[in-house]
C-alpha atoms as a PDB file:
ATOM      1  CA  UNK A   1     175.804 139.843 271.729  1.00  0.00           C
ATOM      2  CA  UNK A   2     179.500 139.130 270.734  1.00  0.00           C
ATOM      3  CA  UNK A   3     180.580 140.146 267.114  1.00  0.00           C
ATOM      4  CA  UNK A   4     182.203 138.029 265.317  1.00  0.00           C
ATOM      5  CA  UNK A   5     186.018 138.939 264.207  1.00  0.00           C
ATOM      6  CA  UNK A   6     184.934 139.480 260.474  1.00  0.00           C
ATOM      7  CA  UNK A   7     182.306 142.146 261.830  1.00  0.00           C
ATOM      8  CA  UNK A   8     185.677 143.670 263.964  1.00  0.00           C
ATOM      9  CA  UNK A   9     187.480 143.699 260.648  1.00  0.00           C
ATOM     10  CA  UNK A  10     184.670 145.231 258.606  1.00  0.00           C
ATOM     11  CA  UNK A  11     184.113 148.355 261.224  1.00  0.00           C
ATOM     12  CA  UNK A  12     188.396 148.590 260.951  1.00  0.00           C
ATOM     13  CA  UNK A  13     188.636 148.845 257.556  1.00  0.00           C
ATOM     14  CA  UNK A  14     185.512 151.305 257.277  1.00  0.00           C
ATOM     15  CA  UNK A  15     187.067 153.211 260.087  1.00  0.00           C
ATOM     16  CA  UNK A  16     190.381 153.523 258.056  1.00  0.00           C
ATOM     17  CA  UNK A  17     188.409 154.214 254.926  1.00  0.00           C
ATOM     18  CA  UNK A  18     186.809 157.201 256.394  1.00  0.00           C
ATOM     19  CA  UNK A  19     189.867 158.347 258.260  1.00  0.00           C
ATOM     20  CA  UNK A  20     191.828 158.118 254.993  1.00  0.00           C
ATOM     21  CA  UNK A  21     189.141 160.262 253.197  1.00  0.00           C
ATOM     22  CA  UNK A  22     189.328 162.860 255.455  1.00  0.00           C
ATOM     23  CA  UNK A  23     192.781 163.247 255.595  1.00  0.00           C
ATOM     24  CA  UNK A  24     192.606 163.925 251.705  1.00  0.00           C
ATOM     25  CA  UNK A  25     189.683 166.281 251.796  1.00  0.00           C
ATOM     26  CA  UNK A  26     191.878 168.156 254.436  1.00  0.00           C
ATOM     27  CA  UNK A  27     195.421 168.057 251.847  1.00  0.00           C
ATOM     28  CA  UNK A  28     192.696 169.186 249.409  1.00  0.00           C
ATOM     29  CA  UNK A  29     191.931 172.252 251.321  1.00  0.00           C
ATOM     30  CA  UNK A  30     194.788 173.013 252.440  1.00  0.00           C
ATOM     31  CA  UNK A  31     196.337 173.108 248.460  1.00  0.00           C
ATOM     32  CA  UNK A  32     192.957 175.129 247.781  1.00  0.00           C
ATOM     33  CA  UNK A  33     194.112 177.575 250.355  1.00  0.00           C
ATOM     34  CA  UNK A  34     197.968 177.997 249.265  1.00  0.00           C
ATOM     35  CA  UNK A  35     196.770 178.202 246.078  1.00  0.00           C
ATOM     36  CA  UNK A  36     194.461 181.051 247.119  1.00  0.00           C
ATOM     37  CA  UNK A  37     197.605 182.701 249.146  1.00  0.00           C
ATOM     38  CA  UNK A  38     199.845 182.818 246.383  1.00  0.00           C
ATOM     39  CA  UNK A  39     197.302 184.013 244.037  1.00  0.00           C
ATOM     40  CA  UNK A  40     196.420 187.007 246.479  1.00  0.00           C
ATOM     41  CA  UNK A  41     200.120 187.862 246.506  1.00  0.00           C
ATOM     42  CA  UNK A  42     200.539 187.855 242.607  1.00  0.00           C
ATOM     43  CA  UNK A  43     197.822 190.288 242.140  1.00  0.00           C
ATOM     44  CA  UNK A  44     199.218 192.537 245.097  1.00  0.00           C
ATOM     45  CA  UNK A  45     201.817 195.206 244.927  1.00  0.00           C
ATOM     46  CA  UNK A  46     204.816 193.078 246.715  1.00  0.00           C
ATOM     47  CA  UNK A  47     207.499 191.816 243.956  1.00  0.00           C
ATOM     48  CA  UNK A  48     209.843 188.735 244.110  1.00  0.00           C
ATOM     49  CA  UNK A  49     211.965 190.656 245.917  1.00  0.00           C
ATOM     50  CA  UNK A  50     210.302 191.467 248.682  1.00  0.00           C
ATOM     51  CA  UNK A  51     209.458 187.402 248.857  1.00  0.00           C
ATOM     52  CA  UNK A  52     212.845 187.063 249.273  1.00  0.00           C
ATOM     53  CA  UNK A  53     213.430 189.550 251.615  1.00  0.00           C
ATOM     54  CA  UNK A  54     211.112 187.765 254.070  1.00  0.00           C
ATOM     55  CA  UNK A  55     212.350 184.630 252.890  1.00  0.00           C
ATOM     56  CA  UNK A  56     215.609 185.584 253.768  1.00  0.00           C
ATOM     57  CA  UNK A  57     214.521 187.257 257.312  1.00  0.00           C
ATOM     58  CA  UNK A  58     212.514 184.085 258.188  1.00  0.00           C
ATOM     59  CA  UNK A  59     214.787 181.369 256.806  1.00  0.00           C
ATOM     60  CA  UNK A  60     211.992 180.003 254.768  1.00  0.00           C
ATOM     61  CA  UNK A  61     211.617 178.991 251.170  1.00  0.00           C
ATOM     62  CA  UNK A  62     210.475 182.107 248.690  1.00  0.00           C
ATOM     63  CA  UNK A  63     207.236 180.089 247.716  1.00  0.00           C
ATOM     64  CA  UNK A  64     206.404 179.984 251.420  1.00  0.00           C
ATOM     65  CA  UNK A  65     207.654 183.817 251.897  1.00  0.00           C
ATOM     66  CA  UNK A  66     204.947 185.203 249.362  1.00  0.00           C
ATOM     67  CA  UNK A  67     202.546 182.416 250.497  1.00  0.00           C
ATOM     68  CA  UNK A  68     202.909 183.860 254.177  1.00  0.00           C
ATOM     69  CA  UNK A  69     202.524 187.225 252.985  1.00  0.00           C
ATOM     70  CA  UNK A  70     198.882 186.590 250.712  1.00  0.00           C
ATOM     71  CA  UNK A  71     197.667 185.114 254.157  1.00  0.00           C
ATOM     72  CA  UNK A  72     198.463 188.439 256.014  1.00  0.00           C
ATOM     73  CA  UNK A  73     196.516 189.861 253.304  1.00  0.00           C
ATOM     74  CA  UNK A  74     193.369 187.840 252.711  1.00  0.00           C
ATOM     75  CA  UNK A  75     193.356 187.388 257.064  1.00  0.00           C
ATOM     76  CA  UNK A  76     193.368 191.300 257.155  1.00  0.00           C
ATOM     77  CA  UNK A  77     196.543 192.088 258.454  1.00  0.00           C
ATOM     78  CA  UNK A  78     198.388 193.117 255.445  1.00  0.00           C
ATOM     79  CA  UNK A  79     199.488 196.048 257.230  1.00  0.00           C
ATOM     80  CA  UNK A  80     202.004 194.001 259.209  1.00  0.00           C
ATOM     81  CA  UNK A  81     203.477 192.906 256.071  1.00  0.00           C
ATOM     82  CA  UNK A  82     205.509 196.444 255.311  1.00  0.00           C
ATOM     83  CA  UNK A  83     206.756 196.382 259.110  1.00  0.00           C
ATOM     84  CA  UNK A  84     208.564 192.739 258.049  1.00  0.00           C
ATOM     85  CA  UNK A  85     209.382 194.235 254.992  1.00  0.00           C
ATOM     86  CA  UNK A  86     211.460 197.342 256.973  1.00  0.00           C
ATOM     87  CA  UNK A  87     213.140 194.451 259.505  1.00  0.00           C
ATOM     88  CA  UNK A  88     214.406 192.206 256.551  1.00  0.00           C
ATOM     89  CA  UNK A  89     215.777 195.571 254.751  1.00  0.00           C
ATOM     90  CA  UNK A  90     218.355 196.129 257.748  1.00  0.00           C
ATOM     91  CA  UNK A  91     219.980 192.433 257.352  1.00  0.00           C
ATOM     92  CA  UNK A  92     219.048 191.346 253.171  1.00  0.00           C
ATOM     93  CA  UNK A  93     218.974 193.136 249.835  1.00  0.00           C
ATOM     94  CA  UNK A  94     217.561 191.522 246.267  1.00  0.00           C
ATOM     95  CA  UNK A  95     219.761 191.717 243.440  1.00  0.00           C
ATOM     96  CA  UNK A  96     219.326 192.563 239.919  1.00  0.00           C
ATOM     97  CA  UNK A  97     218.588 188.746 238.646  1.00  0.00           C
ATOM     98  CA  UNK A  98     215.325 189.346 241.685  1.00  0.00           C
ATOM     99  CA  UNK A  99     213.709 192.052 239.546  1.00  0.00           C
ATOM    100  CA  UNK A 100     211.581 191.090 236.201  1.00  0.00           C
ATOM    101  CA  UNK A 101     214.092 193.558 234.426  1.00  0.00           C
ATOM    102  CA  UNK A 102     215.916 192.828 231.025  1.00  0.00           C
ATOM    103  CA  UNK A 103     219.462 193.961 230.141  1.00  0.00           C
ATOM    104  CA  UNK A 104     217.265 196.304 227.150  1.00  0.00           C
ATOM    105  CA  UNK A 105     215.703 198.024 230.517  1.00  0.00           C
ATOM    106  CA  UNK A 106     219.228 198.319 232.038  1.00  0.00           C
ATOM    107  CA  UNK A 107     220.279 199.802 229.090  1.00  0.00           C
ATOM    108  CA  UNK A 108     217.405 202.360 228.525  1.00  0.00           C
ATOM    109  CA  UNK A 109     217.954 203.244 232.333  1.00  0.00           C
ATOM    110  CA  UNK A 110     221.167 204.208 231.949  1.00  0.00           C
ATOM    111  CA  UNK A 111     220.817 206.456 229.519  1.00  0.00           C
ATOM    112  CA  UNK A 112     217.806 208.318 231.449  1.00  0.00           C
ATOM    113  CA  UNK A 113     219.683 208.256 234.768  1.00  0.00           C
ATOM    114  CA  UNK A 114     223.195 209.039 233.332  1.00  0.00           C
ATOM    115  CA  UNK A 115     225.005 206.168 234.190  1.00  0.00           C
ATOM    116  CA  UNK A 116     228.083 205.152 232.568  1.00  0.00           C
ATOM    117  CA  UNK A 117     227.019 201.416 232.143  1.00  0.00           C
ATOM    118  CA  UNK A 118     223.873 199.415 232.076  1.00  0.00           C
ATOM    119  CA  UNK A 119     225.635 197.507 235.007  1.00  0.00           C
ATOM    120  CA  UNK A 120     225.399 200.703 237.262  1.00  0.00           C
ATOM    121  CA  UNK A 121     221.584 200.708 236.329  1.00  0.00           C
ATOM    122  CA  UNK A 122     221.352 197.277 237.677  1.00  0.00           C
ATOM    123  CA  UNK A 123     222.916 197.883 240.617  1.00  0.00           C
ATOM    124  CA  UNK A 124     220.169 200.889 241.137  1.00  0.00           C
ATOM    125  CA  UNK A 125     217.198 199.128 240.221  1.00  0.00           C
ATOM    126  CA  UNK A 126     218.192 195.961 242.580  1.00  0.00           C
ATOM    127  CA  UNK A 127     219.131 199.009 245.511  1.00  0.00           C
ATOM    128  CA  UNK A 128     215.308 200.553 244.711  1.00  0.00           C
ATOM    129  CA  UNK A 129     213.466 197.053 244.648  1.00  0.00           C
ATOM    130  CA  UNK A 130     215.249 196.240 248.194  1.00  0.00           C
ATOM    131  CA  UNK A 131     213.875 199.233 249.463  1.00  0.00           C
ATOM    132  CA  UNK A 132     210.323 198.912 247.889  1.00  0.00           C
ATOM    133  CA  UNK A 133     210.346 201.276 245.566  1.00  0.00           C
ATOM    134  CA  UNK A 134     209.989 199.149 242.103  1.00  0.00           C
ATOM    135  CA  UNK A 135     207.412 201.718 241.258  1.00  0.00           C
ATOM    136  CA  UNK A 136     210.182 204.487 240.348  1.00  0.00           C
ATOM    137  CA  UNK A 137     211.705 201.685 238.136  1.00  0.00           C
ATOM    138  CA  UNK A 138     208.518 201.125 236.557  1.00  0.00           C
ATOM    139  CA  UNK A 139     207.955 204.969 236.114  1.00  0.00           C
ATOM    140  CA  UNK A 140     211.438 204.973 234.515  1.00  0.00           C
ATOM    141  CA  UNK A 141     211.014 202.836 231.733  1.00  0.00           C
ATOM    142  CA  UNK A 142     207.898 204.666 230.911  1.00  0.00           C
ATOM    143  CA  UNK A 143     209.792 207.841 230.942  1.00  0.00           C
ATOM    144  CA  UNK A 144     212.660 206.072 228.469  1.00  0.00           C
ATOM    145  CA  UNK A 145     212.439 206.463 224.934  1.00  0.00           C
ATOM    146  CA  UNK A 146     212.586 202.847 223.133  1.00  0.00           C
ATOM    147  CA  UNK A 147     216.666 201.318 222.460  1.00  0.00           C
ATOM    148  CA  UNK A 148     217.465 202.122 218.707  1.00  0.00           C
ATOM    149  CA  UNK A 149     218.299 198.898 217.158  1.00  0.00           C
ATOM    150  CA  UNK A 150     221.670 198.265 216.687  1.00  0.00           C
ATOM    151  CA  UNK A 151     224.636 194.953 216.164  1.00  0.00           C
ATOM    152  CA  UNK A 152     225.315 193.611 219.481  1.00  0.00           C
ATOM    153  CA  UNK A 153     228.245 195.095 221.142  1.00  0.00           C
ATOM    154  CA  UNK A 154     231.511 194.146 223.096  1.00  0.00           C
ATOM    155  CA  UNK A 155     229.470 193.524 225.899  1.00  0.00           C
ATOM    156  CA  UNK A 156     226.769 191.529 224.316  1.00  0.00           C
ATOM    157  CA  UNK A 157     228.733 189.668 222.743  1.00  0.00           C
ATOM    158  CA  UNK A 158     230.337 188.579 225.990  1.00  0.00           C
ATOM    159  CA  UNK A 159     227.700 187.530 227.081  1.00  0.00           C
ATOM    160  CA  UNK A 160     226.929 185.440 224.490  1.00  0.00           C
ATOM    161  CA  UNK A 161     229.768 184.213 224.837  1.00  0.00           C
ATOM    162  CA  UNK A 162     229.392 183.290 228.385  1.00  0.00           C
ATOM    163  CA  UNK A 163     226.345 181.825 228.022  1.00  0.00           C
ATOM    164  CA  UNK A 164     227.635 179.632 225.591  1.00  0.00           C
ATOM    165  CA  UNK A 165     230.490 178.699 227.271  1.00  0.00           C
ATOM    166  CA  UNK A 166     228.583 177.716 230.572  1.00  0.00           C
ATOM    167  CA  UNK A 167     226.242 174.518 231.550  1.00  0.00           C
ATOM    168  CA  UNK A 168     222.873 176.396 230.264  1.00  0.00           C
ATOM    169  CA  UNK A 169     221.091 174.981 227.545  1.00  0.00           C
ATOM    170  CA  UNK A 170     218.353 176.545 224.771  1.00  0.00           C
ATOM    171  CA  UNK A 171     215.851 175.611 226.775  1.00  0.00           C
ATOM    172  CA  UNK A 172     216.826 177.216 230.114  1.00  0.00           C
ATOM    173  CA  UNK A 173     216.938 180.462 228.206  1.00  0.00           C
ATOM    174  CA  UNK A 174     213.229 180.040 226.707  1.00  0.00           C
ATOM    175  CA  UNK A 175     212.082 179.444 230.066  1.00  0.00           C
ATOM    176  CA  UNK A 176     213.660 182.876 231.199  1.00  0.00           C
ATOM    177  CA  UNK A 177     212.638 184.280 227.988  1.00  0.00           C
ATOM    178  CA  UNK A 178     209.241 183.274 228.879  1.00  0.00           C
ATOM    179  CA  UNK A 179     209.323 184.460 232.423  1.00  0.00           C
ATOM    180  CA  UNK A 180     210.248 188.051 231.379  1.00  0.00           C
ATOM    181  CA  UNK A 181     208.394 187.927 228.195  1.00  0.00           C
ATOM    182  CA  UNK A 182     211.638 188.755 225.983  1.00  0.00           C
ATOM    183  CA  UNK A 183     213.153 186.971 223.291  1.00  0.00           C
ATOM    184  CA  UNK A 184     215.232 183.681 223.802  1.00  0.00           C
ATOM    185  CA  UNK A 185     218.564 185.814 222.363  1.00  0.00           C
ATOM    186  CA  UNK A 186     217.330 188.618 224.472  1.00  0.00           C
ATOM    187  CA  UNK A 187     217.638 185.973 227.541  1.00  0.00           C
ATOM    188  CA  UNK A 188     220.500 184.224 226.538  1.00  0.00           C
ATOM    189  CA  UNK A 189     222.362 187.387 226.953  1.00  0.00           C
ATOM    190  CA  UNK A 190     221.002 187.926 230.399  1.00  0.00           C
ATOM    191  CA  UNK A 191     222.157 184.586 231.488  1.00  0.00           C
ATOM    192  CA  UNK A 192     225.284 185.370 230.274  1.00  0.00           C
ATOM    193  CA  UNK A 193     225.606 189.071 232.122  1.00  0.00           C
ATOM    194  CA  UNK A 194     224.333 187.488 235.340  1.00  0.00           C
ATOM    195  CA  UNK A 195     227.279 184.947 234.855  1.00  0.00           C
ATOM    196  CA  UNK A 196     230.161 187.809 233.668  1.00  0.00           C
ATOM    197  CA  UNK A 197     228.926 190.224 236.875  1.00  0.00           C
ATOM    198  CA  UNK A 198     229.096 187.471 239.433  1.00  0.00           C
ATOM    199  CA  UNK A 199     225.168 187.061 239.888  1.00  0.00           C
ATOM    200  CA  UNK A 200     225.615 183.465 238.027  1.00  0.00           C
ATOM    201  CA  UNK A 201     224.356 181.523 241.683  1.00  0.00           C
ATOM    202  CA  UNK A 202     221.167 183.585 241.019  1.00  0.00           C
ATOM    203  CA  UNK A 203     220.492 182.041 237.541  1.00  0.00           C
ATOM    204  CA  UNK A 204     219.005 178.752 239.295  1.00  0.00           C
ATOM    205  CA  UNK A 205     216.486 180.752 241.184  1.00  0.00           C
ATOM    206  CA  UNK A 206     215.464 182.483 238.097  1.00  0.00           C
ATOM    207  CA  UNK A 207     215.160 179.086 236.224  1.00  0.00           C
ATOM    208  CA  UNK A 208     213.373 177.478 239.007  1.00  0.00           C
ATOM    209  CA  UNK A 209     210.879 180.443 238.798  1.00  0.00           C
ATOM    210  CA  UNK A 210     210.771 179.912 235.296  1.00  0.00           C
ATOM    211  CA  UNK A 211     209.964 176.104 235.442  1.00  0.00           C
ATOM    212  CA  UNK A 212     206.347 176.866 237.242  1.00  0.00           C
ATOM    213  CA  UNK A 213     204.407 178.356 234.250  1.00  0.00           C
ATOM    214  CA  UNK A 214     206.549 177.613 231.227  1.00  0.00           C
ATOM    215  CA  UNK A 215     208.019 174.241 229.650  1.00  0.00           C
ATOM    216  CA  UNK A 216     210.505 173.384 226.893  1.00  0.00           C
ATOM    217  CA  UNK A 217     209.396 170.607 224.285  1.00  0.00           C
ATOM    218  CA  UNK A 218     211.359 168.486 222.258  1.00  0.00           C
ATOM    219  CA  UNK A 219     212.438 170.968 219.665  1.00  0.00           C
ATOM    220  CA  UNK A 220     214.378 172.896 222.392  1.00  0.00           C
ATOM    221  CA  UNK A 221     216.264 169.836 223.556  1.00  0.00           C
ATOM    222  CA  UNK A 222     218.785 170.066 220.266  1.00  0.00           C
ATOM    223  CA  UNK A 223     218.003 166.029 219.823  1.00  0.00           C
ATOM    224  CA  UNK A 224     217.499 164.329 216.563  1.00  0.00           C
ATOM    225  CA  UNK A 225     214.865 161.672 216.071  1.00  0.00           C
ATOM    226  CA  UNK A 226     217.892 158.953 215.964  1.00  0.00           C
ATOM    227  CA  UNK A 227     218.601 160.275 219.499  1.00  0.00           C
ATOM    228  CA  UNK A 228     215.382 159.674 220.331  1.00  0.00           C
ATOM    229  CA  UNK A 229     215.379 155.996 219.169  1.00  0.00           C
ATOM    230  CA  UNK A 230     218.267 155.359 221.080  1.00  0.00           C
ATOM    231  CA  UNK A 231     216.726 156.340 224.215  1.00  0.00           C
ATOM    232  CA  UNK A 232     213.456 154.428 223.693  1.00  0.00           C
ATOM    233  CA  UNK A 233     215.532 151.285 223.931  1.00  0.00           C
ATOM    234  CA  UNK A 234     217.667 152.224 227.078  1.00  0.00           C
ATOM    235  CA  UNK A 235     215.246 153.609 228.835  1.00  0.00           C
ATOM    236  CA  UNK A 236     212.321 150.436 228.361  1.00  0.00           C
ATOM    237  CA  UNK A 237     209.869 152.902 226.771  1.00  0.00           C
ATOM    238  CA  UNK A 238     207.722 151.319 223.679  1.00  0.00           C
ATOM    239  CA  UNK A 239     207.857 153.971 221.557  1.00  0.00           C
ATOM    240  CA  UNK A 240     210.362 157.008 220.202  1.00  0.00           C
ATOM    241  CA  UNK A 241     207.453 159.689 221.075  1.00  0.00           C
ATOM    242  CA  UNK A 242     207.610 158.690 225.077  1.00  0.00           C
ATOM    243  CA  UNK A 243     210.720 159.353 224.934  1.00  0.00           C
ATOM    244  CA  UNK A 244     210.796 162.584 223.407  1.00  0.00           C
ATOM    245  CA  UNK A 245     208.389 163.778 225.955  1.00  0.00           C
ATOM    246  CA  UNK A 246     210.686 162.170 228.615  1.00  0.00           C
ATOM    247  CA  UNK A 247     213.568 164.155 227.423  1.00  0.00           C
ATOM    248  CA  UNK A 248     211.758 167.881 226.986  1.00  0.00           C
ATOM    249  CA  UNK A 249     210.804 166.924 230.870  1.00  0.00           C
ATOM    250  CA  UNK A 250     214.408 166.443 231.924  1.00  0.00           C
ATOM    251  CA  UNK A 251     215.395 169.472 230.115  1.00  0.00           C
ATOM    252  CA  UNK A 252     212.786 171.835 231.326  1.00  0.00           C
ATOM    253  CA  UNK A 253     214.101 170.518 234.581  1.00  0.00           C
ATOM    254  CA  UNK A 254     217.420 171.425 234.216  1.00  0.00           C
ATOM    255  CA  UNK A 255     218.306 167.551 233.947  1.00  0.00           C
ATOM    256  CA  UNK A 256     219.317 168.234 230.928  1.00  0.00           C
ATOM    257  CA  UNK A 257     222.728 165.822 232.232  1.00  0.00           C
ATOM    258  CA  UNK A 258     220.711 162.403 232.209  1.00  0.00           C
ATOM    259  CA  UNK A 259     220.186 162.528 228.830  1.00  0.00           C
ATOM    260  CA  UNK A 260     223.469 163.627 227.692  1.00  0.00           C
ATOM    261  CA  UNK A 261     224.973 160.768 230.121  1.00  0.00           C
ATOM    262  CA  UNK A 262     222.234 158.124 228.706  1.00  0.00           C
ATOM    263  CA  UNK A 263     223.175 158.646 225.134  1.00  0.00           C
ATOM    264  CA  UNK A 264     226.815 158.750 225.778  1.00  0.00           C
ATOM    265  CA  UNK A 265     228.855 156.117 224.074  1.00  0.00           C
ATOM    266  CA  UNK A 266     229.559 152.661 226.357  1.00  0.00           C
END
């Protein structure tokens, strides 16, 4: 019996209906599973650094890196992951801004190790998270009696200063305040250390780390209502409010430029 070409067109489209289904039940799955991956890494022993390290080794993003290395885990071959670990150690290192330390653990480090400067504490705790040993680091600070409060010094100060003077806003240093779990001074003058030591290329990294649990909102942006008026119209957006949330988004994204560039004068 011929079919007719409507019949044709009916099995086609059910055909691509069901093709198109499964194709999302299989993204679906596969998110489920690199969700489960990174998850398993997170609640394992390896650090950010040692995500990099393999990162670095493999010439893959850091994401993928501690993805890859909650697979080797969950499939039950986690014990290959310290052999990568000891090839990437020969060729990469981390650096202080790839440990979850503050410049108040630098500090207290220092004065427990008998370094001169916090900055010589850095440079140890970045040398004994490249060679997997954050767990002395960690012992450390438990050993170290809490910083007496005190003014901010010279070198704070500098760093203030440095922060200040570079293309960071408030809001990049509540997101790293938020990462770390410190206050946003606290991480303003981290920002500005990394800068003044020459670790500034690492601040990014750190940020976009910072950008996957933790958000800025309006209030952080530095923007007055007027401002936000102003954008409403250029942007086409029927009320002041979207636009507020459309600026906190650009800002937590480090776009912080579009906004500043929008509300320029013409």
């Amino acid at each position: 019996m011929a079919v007719s070409r409507r019949t044709l067109r009916r099995i086609a489209a059910a055909l691509m209906l069901s093709s198109s289904l499964t194709f999302a039940s299989v993204a679906l799955t596969g998110r489920a599973a690199a969700a489960n991956e990174l998850e398993t890494f997170f609640s394992s022993a390896y650090t950010y650094c040692d995500a990099k390290l393999v990162a670095s080794l493999w010439s893959i993003p850091i994401d993928e890196a501690k993805a890859t290395i909650g697979r080797k885990i969950l499939n039950g071959i986690g014990d290959a992951v310290p052999v990568i670990l000891q090839e990437a150690r020969l060729a990469y290192a981390c650096e202080w801004a790839d440990t979850p330390h503050t410049y108040s653990d630098a500090e207290k480090l220092a004065a427990l190790w008998g370094l001169p400067d916090p900055y010589d504490a850095k440079l140890k705790v970045a040398k004994l998270y490249t060679q997997g040993r954050s767990a002395e680091v960690v012992a450390a600070l438990g050993q170290a009696m809490p910083a007496l409060s005190q003014p901010a010094g010279a070198g704070e100060a500098a760093a203030f200063t440095a922060f200040a003077d570079s293309p960071y806003t408030y809001c990049d240093a509540k997101l790293v305040a938020g990462l770390w779990s410190i206050s946003i001074e606290q991480a303003k003058v981290e920002i500005g250390q990394k800068i003044i030591n020459g670790y500034g290329e690492n601040v990014p990294g750190l940020l976009a780390a910072a950008r996957e649990s933790n958000a800025c909102g309006w209030e952080d942006t530095g923007h007055s209502y007027e401002d936000a008026v102003t954008l409403a119209g250029i942007w086409g957006l029927k009320d002041p409010y979207d636009a507020k949330l459309k600026v906190a988004q650009y800002y937590t994204n480090g776009e912080s430029a579009i906004v500043l560039a929008a509300l320029a004068p013409r």
